[in-house]
N, C-alpha and C. Protein backbone atom coordinates (compact mmCIF):
# COMPACT_ATOMS: atom_id res chain seq x y z
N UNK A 1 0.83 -1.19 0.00
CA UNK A 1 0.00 0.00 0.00
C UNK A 1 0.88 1.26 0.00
N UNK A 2 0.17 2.28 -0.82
CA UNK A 2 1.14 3.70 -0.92
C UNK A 2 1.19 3.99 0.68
N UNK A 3 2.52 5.27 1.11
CA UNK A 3 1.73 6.18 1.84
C UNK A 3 0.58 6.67 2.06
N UNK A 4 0.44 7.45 0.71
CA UNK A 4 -0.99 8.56 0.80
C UNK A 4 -2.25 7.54 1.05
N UNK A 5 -2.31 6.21 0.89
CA UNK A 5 -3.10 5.21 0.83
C UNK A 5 -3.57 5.14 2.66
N UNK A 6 -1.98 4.45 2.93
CA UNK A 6 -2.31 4.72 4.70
C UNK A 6 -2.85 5.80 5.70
N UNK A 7 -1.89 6.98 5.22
CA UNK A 7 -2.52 8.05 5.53
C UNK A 7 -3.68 8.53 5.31
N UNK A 8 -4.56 8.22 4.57
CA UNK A 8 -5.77 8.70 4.09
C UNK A 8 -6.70 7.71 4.87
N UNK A 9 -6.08 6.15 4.92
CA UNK A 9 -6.95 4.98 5.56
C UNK A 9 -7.13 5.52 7.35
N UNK A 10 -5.91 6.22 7.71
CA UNK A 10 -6.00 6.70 9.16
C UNK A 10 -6.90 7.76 9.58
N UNK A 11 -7.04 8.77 8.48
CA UNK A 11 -8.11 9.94 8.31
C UNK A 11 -9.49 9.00 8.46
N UNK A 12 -9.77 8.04 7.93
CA UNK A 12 -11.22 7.73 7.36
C UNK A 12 -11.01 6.29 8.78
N UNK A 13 -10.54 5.65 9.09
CA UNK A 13 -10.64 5.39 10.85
C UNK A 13 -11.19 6.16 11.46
N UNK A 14 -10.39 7.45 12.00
CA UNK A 14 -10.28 8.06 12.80
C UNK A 14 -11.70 8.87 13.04
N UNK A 15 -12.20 8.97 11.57
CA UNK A 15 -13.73 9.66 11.24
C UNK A 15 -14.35 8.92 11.86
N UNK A 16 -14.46 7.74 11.38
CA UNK A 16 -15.59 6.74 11.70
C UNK A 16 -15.84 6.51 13.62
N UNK A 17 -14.42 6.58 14.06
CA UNK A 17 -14.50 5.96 15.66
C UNK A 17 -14.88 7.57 16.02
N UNK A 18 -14.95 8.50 15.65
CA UNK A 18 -15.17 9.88 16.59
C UNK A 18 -16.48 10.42 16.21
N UNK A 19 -17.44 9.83 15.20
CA UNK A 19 -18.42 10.65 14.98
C UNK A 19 -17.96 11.70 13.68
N UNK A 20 -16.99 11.54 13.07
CA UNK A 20 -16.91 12.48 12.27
C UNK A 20 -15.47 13.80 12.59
N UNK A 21 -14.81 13.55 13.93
CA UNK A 21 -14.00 14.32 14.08
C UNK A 21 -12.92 13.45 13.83
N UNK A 22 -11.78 14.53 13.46
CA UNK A 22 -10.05 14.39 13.48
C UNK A 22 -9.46 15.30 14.42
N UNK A 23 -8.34 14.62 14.05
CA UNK A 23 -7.28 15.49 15.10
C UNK A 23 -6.29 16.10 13.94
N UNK A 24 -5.02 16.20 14.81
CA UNK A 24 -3.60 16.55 13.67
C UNK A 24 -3.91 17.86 13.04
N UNK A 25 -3.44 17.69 12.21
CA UNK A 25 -3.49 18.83 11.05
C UNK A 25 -4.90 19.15 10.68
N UNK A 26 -5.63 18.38 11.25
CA UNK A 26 -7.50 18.48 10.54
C UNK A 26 -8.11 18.93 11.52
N UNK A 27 -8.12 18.71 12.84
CA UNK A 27 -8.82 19.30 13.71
C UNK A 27 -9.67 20.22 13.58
N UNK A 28 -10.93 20.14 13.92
CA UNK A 28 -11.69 21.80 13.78
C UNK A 28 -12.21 21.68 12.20
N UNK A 29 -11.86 21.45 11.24
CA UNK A 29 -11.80 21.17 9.86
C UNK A 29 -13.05 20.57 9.36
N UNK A 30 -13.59 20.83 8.63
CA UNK A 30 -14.88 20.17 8.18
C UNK A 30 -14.76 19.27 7.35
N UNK A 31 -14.33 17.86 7.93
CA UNK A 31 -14.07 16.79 7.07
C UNK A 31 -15.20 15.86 6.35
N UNK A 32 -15.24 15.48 5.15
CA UNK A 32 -16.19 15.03 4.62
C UNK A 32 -15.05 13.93 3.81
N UNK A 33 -16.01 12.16 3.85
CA UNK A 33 -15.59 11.17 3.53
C UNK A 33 -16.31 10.51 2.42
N UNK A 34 -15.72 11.04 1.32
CA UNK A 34 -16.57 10.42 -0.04
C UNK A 34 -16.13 9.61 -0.88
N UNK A 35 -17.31 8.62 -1.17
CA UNK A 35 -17.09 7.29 -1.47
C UNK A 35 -17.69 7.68 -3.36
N UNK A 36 -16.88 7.42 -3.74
CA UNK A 36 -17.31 7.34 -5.47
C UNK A 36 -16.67 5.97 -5.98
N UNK A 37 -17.51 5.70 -7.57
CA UNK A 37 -17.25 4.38 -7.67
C UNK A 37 -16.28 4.85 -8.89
N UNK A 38 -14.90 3.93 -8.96
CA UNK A 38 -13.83 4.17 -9.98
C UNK A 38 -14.36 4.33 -11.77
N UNK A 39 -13.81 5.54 -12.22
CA UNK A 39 -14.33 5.59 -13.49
C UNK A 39 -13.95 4.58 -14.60
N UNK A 40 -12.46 4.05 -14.20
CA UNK A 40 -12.20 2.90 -15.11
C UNK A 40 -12.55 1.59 -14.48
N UNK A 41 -12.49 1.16 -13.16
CA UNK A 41 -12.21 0.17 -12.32
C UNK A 41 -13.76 -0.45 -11.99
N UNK A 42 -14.88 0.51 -11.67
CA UNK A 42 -16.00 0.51 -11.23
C UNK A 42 -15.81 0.26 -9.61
N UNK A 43 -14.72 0.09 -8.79
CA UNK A 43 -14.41 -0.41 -7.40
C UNK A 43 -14.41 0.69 -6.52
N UNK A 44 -15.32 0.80 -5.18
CA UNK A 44 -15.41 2.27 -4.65
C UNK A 44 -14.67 2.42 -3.92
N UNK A 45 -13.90 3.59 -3.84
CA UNK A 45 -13.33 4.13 -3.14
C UNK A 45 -13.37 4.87 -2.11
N UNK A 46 -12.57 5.55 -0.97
CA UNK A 46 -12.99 6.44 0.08
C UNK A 46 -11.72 7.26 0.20
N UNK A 47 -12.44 8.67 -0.12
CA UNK A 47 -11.40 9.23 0.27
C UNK A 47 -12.05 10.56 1.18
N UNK A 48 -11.03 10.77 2.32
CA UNK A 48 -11.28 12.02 2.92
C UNK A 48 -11.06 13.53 2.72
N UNK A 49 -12.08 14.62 2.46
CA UNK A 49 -11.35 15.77 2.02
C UNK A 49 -12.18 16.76 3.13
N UNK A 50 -11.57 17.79 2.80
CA UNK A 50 -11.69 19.06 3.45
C UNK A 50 -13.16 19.52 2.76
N UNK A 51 -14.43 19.85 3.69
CA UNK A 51 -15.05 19.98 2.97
C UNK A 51 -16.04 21.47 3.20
N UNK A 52 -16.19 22.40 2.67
CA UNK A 52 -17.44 23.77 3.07
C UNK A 52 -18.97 23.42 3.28
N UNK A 53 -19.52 23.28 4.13
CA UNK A 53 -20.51 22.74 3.98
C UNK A 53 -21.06 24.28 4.09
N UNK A 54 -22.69 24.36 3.40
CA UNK A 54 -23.60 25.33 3.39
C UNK A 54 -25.02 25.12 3.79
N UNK A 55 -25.68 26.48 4.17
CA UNK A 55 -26.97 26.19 5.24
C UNK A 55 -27.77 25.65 4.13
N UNK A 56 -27.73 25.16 3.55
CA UNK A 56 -28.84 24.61 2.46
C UNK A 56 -28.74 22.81 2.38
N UNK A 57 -27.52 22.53 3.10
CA UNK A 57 -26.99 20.78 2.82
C UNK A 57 -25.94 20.58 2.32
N UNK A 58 -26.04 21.67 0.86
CA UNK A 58 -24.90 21.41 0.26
C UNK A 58 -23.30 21.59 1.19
N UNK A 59 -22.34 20.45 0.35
CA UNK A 59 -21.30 20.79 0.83
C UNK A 59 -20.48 20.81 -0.10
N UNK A 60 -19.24 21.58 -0.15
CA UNK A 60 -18.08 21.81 -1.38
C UNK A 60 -16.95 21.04 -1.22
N UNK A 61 -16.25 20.61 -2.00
CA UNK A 61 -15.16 19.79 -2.19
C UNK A 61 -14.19 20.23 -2.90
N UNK A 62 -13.36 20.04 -2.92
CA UNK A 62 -11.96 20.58 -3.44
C UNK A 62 -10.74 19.68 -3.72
N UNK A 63 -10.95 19.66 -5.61
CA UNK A 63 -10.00 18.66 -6.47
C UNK A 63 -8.51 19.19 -6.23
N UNK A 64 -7.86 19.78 -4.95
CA UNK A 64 -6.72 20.00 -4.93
C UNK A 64 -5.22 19.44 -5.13
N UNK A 65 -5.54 17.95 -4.39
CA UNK A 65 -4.38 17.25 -4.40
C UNK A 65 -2.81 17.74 -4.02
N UNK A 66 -3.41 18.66 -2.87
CA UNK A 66 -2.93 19.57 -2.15
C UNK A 66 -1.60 20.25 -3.40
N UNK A 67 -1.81 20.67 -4.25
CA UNK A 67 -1.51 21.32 -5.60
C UNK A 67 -0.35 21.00 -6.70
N UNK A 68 -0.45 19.39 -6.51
CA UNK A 68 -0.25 18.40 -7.99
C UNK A 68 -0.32 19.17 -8.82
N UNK A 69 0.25 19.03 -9.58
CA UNK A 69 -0.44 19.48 -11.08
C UNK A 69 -1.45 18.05 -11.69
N UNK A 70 -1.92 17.44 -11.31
CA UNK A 70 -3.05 16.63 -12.01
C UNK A 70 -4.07 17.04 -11.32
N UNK A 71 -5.26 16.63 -11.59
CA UNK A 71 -6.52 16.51 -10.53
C UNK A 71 -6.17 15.12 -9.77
N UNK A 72 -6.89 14.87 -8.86
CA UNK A 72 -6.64 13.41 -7.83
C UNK A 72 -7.70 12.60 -8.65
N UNK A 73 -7.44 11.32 -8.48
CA UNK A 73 -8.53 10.41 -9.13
C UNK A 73 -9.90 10.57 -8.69
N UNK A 74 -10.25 10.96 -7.16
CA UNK A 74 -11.46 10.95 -6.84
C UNK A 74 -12.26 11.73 -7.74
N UNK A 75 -11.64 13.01 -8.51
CA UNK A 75 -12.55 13.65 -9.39
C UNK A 75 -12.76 13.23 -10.34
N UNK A 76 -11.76 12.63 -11.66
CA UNK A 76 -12.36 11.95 -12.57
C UNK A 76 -12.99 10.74 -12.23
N UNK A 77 -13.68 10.14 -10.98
CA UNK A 77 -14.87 9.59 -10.55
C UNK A 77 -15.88 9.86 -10.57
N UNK A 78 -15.74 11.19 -9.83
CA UNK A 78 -17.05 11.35 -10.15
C UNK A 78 -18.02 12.51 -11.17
N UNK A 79 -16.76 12.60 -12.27
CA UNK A 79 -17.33 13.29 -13.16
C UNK A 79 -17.93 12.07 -14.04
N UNK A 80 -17.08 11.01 -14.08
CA UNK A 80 -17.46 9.99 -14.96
C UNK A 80 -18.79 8.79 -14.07
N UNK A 81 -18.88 9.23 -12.51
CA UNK A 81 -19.96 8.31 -11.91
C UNK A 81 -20.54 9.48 -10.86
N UNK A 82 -21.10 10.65 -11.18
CA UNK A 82 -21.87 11.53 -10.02
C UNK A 82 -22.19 10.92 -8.79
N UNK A 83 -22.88 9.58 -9.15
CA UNK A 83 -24.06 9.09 -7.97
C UNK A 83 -23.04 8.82 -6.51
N UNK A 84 -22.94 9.65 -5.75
CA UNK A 84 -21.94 8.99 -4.60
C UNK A 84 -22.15 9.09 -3.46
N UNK A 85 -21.68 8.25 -2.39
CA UNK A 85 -21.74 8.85 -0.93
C UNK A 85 -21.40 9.48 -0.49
N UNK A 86 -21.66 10.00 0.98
CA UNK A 86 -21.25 11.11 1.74
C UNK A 86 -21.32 10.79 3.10
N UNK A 87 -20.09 11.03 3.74
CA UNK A 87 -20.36 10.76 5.31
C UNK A 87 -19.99 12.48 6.05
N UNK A 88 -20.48 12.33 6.56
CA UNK A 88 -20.17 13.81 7.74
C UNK A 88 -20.44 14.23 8.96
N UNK A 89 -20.07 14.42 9.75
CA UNK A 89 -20.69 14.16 10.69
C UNK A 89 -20.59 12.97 11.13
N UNK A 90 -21.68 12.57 12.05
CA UNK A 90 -22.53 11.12 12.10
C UNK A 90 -23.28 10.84 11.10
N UNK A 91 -23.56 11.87 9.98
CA UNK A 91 -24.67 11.48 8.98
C UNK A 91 -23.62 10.75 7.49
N UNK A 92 -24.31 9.78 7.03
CA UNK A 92 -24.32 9.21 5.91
C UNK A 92 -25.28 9.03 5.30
N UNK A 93 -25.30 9.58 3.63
CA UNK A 93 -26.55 9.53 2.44
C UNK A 93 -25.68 9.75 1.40
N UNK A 94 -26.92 9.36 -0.17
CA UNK A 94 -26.34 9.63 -1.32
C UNK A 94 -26.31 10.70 -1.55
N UNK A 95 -25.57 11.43 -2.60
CA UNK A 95 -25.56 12.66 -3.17
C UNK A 95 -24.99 12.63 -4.70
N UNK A 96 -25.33 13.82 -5.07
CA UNK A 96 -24.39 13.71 -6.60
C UNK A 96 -23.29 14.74 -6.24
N UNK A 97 -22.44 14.86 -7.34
CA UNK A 97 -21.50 15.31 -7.25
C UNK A 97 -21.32 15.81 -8.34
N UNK A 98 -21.85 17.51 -8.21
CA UNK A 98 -21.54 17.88 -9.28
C UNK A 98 -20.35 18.99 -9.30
N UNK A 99 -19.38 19.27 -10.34
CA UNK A 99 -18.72 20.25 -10.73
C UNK A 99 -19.04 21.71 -11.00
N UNK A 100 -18.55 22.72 -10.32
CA UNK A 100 -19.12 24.32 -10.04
C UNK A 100 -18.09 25.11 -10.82
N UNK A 101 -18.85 25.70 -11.84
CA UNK A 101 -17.56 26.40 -12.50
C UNK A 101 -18.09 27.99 -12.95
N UNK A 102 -16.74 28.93 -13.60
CA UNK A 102 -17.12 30.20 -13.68
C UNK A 102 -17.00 31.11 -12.06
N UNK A 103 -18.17 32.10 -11.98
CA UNK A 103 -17.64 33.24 -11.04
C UNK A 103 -18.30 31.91 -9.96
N UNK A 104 -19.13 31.38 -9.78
CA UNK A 104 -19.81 30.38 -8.46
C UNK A 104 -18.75 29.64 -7.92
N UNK A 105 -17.93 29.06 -8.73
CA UNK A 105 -16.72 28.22 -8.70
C UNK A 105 -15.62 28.91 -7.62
N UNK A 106 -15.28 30.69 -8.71
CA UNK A 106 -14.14 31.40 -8.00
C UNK A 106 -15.12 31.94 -6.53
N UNK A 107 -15.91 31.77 -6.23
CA UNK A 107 -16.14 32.53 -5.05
C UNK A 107 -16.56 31.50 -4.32
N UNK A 108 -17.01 30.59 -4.49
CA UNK A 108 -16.91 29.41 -3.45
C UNK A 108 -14.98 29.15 -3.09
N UNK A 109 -14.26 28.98 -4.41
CA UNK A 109 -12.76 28.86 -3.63
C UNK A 109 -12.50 30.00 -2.78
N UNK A 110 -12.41 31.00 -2.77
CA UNK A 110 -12.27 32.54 -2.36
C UNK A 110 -12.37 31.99 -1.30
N UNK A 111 -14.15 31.48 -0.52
CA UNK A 111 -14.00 31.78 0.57
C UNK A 111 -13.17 30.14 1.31
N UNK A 112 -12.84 29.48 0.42
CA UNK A 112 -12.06 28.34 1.02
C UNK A 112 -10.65 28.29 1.54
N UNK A 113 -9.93 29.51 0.39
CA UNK A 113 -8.48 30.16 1.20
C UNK A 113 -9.26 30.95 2.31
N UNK A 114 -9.92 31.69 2.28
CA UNK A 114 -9.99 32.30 3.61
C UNK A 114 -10.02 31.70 4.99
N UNK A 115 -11.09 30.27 4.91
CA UNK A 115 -11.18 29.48 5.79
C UNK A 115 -9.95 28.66 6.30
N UNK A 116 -9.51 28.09 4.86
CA UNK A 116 -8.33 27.22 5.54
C UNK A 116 -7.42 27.92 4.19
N UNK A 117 -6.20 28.36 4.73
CA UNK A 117 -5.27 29.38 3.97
C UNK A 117 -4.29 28.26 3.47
N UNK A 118 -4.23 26.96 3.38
CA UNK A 118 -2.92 25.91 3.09
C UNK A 118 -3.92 25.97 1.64
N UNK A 119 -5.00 26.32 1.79
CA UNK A 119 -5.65 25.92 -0.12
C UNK A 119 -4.72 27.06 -0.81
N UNK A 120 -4.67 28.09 -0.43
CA UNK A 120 -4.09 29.32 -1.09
C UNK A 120 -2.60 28.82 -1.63
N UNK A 121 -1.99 27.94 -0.42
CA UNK A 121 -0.31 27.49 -1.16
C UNK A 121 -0.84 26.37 -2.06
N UNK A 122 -1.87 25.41 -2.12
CA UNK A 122 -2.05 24.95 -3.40
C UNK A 122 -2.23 24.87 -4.75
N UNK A 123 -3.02 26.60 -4.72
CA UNK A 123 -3.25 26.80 -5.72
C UNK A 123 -1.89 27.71 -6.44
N UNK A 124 -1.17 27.67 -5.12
CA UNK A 124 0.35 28.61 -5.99
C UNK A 124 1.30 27.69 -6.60
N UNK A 125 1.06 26.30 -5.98
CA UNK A 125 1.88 25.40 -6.11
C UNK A 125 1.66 24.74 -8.04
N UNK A 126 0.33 25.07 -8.45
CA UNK A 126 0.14 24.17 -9.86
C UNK A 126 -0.54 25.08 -11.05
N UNK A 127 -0.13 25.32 -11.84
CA UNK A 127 -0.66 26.05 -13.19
C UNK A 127 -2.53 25.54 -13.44
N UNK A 128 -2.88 24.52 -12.70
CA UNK A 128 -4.09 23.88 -13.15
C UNK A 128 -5.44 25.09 -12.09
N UNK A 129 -6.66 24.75 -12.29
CA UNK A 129 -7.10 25.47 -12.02
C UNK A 129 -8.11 24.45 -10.82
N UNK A 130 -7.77 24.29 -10.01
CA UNK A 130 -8.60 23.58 -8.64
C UNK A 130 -10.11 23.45 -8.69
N UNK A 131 -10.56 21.93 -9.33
CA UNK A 131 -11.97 22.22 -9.30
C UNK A 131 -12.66 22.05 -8.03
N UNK A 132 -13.85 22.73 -7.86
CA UNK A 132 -14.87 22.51 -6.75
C UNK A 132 -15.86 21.90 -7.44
N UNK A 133 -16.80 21.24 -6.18
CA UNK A 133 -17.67 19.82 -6.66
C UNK A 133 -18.51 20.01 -5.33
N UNK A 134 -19.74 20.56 -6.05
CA UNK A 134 -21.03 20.55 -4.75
C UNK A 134 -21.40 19.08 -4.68
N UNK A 135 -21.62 18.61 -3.56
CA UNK A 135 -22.18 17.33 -3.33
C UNK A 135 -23.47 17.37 -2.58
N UNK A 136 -24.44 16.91 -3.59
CA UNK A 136 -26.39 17.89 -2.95
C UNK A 136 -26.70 15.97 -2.75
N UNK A 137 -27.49 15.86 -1.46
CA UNK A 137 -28.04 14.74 -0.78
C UNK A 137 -29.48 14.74 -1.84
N UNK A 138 -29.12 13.29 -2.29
CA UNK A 138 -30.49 12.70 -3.22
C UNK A 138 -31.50 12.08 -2.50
């Protein structure tokens, strides 16, 4: 197994035994654990990200890959399979997952450096343009 494999498997433990909280570097952090099914593979995956949630349900996601120059696989998942899970909290349901682009896009990131400022060195770190991905409960 990779690093980022373990490390990510310890994030998505650590969710599950606390109700939804972390510690470390995440603490306080609005972590959201989404399960999409592989676009080539069809095999689901889980991965943990940093997530904005809004008074409406929705919550935002962020294709950073803490600022790769690729996108992370979880996104070409779920551009190629929307239908996905969501854990947060204590709550788990489906949602889609859709892609937010244009001025909705830049001002949902806007306020995501503001919140957590390590997005801001991501986006300095890669020429690509960091997608966001509302995830609305079906």
């Amino acid at each position: 197994m990779s690093e980022m494999h373990d490390f990510n498997q310890a994030i998505i433990d650590e969710f599950r035994a606390n109700g939804g909280k972390v510690g470390g570097g995440f603490e306080g952090a609005p972590i959201v654990l989404l399960t999409t099914k592989g676009a080539k593979t069809a095999k689901t995956r889980v991965n943990p990200l940093a997530g904005q949630p809004q008074d409406d349900g929705t919550i935002y996601v962020f294709a950073s890959k803490a600022g790769a120059p690729t996108n992370p696989d979880w996104y070409h998942n779920v551009v190629a399979n929307p239908e996905v899970e969501v854990e947060f909290g204590s709550d788990r349901y489906a949602a889609r997952a859709t892609p937010v682009t244009g001025a909705e896009r830049d001002r949902i990131w806007e306020r995501q450096k503001e919140l957590m400022p390590n997005f801001a060195e991501y986006e300095e770190k890669t020429t690509r343009t960091i997608p966001v991905v509302a995830l609305t409960r079906t």
